[in-house]
PDB file of N, CA and C in Angstrom:
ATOM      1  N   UNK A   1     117.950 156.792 181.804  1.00  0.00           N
ATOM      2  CA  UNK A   1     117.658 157.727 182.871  1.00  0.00           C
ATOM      3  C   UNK A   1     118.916 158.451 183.325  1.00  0.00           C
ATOM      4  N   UNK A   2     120.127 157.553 183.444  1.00  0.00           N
ATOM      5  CA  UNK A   2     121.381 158.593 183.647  1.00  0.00           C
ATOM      6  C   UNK A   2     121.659 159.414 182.660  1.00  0.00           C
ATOM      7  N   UNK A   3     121.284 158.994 181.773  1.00  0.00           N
ATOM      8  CA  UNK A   3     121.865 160.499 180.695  1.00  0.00           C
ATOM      9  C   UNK A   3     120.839 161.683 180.851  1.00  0.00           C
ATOM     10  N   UNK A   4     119.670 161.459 181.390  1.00  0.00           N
ATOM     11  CA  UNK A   4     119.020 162.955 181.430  1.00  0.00           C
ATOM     12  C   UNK A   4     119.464 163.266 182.451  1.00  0.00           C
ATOM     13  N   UNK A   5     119.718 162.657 183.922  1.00  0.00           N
ATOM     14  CA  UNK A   5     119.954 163.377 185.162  1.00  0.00           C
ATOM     15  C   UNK A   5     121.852 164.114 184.709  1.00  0.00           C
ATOM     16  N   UNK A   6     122.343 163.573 183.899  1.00  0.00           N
ATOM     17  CA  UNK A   6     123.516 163.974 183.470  1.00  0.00           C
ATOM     18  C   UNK A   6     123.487 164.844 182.847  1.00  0.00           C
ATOM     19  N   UNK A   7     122.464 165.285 181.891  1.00  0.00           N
ATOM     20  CA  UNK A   7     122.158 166.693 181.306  1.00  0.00           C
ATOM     21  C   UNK A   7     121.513 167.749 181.740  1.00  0.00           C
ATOM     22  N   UNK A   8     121.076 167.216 182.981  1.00  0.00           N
ATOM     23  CA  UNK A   8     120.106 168.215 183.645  1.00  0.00           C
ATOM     24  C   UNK A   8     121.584 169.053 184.877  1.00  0.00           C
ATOM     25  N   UNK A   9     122.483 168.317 185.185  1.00  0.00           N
ATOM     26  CA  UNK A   9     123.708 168.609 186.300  1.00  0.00           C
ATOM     27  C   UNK A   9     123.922 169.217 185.376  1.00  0.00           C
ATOM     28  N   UNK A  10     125.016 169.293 183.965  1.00  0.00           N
ATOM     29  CA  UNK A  10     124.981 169.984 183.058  1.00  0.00           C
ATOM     30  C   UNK A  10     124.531 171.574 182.711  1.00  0.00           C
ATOM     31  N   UNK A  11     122.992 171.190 182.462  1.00  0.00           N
ATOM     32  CA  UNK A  11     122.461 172.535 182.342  1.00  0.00           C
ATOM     33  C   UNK A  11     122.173 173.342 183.233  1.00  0.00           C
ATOM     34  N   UNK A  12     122.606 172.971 184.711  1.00  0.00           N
ATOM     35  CA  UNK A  12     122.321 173.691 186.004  1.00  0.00           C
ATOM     36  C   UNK A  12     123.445 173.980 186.044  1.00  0.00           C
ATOM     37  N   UNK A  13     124.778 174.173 185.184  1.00  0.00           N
ATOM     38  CA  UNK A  13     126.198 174.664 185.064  1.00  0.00           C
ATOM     39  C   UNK A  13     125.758 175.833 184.142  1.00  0.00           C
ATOM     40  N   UNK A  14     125.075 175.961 183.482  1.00  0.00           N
ATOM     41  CA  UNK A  14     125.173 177.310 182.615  1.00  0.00           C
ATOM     42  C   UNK A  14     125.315 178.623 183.551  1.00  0.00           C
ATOM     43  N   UNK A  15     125.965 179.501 183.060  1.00  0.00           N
ATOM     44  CA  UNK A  15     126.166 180.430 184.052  1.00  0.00           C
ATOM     45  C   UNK A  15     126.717 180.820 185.268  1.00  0.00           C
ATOM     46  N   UNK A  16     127.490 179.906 185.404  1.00  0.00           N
ATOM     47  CA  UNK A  16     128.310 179.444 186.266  1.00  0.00           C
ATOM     48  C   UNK A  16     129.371 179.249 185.986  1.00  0.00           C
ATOM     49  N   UNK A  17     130.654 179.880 186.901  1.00  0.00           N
ATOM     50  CA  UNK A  17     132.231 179.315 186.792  1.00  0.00           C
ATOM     51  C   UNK A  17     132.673 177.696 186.914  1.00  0.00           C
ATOM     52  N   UNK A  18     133.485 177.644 186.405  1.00  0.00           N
ATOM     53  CA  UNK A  18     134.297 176.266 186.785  1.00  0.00           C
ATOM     54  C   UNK A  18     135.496 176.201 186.795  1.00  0.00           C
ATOM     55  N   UNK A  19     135.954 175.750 187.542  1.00  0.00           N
ATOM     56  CA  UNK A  19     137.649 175.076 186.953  1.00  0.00           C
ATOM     57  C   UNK A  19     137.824 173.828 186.580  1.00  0.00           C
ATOM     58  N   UNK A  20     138.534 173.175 185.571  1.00  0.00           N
ATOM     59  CA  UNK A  20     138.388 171.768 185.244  1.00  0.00           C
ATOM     60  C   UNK A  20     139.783 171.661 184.554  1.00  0.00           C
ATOM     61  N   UNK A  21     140.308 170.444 184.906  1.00  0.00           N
ATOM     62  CA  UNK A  21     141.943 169.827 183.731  1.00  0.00           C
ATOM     63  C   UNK A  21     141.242 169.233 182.739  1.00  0.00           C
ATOM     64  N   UNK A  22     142.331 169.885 181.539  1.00  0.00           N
ATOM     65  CA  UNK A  22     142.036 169.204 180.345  1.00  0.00           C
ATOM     66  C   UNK A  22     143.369 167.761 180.230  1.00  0.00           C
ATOM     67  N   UNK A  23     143.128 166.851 179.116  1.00  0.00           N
ATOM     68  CA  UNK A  23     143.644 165.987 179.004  1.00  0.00           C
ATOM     69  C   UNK A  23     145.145 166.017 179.123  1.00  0.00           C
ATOM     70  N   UNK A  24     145.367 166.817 179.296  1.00  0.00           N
ATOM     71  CA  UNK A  24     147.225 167.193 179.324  1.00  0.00           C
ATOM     72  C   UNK A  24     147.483 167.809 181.043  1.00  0.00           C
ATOM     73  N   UNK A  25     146.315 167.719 182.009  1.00  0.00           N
ATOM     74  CA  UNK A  25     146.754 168.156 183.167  1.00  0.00           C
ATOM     75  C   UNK A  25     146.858 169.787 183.029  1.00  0.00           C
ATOM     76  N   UNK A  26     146.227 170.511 182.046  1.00  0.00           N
ATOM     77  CA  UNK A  26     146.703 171.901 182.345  1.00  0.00           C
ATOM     78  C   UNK A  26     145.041 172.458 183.359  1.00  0.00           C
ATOM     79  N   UNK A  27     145.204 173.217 183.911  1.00  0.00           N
ATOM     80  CA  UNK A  27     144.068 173.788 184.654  1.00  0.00           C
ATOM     81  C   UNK A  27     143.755 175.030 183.848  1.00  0.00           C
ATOM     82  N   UNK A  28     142.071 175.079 183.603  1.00  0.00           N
ATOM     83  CA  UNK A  28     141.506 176.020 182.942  1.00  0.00           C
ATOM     84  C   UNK A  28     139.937 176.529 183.880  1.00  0.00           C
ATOM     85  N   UNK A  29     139.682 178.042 183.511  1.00  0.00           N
ATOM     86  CA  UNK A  29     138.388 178.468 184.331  1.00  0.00           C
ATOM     87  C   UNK A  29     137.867 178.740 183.307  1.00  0.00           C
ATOM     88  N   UNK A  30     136.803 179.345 183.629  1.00  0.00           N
ATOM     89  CA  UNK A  30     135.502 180.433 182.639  1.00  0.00           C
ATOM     90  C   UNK A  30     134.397 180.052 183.229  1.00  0.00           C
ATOM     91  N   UNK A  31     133.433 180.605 182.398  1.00  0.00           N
ATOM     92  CA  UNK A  31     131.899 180.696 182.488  1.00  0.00           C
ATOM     93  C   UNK A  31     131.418 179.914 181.504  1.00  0.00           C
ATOM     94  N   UNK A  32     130.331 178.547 182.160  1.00  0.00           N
ATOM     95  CA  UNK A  32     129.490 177.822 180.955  1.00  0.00           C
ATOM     96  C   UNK A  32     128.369 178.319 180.682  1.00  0.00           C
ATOM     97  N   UNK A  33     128.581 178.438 179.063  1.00  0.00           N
ATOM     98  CA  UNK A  33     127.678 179.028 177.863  1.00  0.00           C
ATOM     99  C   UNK A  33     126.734 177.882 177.707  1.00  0.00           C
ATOM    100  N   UNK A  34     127.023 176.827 177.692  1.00  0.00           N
ATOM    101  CA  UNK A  34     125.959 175.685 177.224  1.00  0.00           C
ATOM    102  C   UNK A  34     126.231 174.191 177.767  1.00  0.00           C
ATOM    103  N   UNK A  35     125.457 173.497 177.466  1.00  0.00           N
ATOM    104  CA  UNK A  35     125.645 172.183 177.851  1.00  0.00           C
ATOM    105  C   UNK A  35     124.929 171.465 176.699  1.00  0.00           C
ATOM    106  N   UNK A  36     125.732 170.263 176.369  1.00  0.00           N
ATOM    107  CA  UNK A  36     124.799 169.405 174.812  1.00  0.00           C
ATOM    108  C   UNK A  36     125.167 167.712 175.298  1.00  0.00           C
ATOM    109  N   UNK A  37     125.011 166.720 174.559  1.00  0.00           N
ATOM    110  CA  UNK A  37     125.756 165.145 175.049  1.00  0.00           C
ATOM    111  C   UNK A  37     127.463 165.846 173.944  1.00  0.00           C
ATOM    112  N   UNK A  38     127.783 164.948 174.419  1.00  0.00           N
ATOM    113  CA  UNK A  38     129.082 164.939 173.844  1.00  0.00           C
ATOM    114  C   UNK A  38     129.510 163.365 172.844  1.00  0.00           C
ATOM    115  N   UNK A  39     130.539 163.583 172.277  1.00  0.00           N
ATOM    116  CA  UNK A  39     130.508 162.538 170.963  1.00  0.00           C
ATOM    117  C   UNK A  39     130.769 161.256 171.815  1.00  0.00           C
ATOM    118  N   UNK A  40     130.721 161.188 173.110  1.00  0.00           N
ATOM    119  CA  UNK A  40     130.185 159.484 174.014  1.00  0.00           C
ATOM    120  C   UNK A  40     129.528 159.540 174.290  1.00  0.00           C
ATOM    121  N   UNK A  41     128.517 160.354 174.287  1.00  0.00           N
ATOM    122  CA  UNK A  41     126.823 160.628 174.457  1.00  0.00           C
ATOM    123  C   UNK A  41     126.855 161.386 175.829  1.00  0.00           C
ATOM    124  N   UNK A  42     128.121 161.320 176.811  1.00  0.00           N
ATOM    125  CA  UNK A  42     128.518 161.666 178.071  1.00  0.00           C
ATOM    126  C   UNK A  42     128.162 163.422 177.968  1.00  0.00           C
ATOM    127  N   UNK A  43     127.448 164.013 179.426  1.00  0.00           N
ATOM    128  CA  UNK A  43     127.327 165.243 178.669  1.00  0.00           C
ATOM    129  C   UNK A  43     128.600 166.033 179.351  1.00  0.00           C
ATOM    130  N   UNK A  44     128.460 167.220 178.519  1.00  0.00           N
ATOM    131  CA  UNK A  44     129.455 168.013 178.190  1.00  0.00           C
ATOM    132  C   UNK A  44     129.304 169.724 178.560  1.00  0.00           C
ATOM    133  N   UNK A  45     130.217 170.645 179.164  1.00  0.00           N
ATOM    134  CA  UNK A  45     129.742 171.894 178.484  1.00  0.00           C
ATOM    135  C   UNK A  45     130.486 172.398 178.230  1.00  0.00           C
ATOM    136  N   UNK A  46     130.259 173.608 177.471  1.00  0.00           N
ATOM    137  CA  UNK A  46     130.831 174.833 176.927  1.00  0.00           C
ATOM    138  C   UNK A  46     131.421 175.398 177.245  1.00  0.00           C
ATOM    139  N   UNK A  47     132.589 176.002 177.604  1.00  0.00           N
ATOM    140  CA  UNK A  47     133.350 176.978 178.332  1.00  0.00           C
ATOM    141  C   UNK A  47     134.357 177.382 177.088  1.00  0.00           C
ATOM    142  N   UNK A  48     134.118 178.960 176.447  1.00  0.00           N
ATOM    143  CA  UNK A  48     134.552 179.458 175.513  1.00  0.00           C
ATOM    144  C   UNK A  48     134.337 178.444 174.606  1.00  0.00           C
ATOM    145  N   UNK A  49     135.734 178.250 173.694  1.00  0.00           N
ATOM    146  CA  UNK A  49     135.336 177.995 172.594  1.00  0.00           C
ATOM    147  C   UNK A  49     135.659 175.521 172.560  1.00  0.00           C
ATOM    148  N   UNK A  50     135.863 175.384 173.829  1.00  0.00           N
ATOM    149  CA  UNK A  50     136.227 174.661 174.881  1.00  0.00           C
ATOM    150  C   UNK A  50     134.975 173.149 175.127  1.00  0.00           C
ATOM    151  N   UNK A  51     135.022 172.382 174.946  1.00  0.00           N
ATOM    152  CA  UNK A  51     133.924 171.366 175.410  1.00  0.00           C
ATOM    153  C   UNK A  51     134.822 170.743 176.348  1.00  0.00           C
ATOM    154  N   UNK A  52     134.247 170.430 177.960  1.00  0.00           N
ATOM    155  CA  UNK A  52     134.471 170.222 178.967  1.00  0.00           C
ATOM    156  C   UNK A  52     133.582 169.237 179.466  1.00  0.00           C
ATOM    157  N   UNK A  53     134.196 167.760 179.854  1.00  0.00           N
ATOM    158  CA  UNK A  53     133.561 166.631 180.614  1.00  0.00           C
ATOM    159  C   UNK A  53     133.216 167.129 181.800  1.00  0.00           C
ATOM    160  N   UNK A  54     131.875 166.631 182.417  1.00  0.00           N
ATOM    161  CA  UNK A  54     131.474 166.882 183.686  1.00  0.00           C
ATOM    162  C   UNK A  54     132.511 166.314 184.768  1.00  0.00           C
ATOM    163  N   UNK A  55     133.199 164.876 183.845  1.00  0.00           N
ATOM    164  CA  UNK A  55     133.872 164.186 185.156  1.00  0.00           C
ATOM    165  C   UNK A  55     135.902 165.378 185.415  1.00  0.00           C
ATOM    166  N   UNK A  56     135.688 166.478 184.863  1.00  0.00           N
ATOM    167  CA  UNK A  56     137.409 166.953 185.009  1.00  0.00           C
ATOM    168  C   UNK A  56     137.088 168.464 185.343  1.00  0.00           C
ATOM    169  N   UNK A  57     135.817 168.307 185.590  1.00  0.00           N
ATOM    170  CA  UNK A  57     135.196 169.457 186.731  1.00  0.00           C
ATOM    171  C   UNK A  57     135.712 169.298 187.989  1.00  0.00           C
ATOM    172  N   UNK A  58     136.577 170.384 188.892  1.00  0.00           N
ATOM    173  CA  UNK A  58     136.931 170.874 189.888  1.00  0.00           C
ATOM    174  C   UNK A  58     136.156 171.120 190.877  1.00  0.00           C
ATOM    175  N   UNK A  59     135.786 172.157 190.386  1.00  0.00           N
ATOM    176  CA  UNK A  59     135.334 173.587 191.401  1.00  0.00           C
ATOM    177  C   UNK A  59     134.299 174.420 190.233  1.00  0.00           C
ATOM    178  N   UNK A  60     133.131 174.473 191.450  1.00  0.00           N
ATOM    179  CA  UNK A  60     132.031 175.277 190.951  1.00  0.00           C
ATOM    180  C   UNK A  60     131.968 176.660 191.471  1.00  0.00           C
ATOM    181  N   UNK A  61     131.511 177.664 191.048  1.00  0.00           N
ATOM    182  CA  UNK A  61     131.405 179.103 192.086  1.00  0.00           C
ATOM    183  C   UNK A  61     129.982 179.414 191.028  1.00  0.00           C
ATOM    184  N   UNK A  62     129.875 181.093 192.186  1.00  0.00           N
ATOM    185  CA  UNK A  62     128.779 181.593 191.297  1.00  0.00           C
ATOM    186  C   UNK A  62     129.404 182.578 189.939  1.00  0.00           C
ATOM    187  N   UNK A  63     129.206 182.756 189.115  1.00  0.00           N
ATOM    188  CA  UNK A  63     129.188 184.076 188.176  1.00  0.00           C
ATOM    189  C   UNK A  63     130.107 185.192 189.192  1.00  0.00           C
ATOM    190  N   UNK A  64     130.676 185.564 188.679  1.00  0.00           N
ATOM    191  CA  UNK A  64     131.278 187.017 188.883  1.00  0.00           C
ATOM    192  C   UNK A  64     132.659 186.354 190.381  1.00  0.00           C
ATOM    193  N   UNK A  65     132.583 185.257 190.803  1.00  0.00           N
ATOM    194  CA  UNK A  65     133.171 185.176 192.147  1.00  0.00           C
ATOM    195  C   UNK A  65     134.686 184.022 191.611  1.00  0.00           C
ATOM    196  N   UNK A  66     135.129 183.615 190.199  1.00  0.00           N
ATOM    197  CA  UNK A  66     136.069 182.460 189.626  1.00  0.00           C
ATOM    198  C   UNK A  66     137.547 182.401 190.838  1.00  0.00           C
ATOM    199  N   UNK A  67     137.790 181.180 191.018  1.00  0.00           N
ATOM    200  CA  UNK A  67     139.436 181.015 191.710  1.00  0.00           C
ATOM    201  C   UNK A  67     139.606 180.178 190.226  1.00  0.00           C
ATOM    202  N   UNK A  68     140.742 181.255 189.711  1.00  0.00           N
ATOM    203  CA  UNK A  68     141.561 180.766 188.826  1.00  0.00           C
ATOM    204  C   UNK A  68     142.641 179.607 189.494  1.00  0.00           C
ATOM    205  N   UNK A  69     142.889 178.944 188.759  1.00  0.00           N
ATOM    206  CA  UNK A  69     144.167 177.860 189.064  1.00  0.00           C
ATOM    207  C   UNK A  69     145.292 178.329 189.810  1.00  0.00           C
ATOM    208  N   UNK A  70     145.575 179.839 189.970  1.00  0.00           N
ATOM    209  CA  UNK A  70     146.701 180.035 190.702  1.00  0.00           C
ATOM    210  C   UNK A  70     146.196 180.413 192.056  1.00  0.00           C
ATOM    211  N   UNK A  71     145.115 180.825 192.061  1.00  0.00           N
ATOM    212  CA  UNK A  71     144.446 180.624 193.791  1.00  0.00           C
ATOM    213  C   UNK A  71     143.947 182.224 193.333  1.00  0.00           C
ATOM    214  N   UNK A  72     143.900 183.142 192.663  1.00  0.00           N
ATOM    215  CA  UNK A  72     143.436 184.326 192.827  1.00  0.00           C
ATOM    216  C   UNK A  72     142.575 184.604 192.270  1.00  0.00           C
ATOM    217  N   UNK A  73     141.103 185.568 192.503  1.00  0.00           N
ATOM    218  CA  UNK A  73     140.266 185.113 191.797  1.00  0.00           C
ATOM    219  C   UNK A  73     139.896 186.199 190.891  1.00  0.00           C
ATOM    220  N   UNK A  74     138.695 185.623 190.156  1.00  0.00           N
ATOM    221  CA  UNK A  74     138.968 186.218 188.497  1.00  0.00           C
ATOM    222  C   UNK A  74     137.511 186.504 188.327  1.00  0.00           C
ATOM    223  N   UNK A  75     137.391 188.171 188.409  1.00  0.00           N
ATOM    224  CA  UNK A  75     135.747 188.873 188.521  1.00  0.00           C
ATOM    225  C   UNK A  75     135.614 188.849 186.564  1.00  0.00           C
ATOM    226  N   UNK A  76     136.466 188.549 185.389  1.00  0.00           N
ATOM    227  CA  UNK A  76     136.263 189.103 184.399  1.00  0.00           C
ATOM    228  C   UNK A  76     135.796 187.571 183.699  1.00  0.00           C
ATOM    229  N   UNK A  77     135.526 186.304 184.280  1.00  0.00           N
ATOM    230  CA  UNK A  77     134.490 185.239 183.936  1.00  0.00           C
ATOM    231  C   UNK A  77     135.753 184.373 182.631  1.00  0.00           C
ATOM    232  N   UNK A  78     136.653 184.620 182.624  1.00  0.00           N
ATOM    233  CA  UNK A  78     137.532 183.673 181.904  1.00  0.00           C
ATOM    234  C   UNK A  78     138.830 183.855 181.927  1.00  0.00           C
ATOM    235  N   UNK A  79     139.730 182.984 182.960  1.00  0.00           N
ATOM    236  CA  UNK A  79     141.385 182.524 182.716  1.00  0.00           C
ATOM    237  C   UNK A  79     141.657 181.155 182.371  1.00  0.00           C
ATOM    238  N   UNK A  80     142.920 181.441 182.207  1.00  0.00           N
ATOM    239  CA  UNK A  80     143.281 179.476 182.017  1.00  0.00           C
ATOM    240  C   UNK A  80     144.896 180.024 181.932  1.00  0.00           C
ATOM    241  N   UNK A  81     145.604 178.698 181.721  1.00  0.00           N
ATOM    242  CA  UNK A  81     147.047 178.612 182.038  1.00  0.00           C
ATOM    243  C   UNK A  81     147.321 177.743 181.067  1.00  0.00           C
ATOM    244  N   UNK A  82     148.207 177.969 180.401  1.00  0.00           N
ATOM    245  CA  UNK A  82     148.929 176.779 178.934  1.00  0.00           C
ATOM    246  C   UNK A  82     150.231 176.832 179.366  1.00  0.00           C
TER     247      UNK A  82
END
């Protein structure tokens, strides 16, 4: 039962901004394209070309409204910082 309510949080991310750290601490935004389980069955989504854990999710917004990692925000639906 947790893995569907985990795919269903998931797929209520499509279309929607996020900000989330990847495994190295760098902060990344965009818009999620999809949501699937991920190779721990844990689900996952899409952001570019990008698979993103639900648990290194930040910050949610709507479409068109992103706070990029440096605090300014981002109407064109994808930044990130390396």
């Amino acid at each position: 039962m947790y893995g569907s309510q985990e795919m269903q949080q998931a797929n209520d991310l499509i279309g929607k901004n996020i900000t989330s750290t990847d495994a190295n601490g760098n902060l990344a935004s965009g818009v999620v394209s999809a949501a699937s389980p991920g190779t721990s069955g844990a689900a996952v989504v899409r952001v570019g070309s990008d698979q993103v854990a639900l648990s290194s999710i930040s910050e949610v917004t709507a479409a068109g409204t992103a706070t990029d990692p440096t605090g300014t925000t981002d109407t064109t639906g994808t930044t990130s910082t390396t």
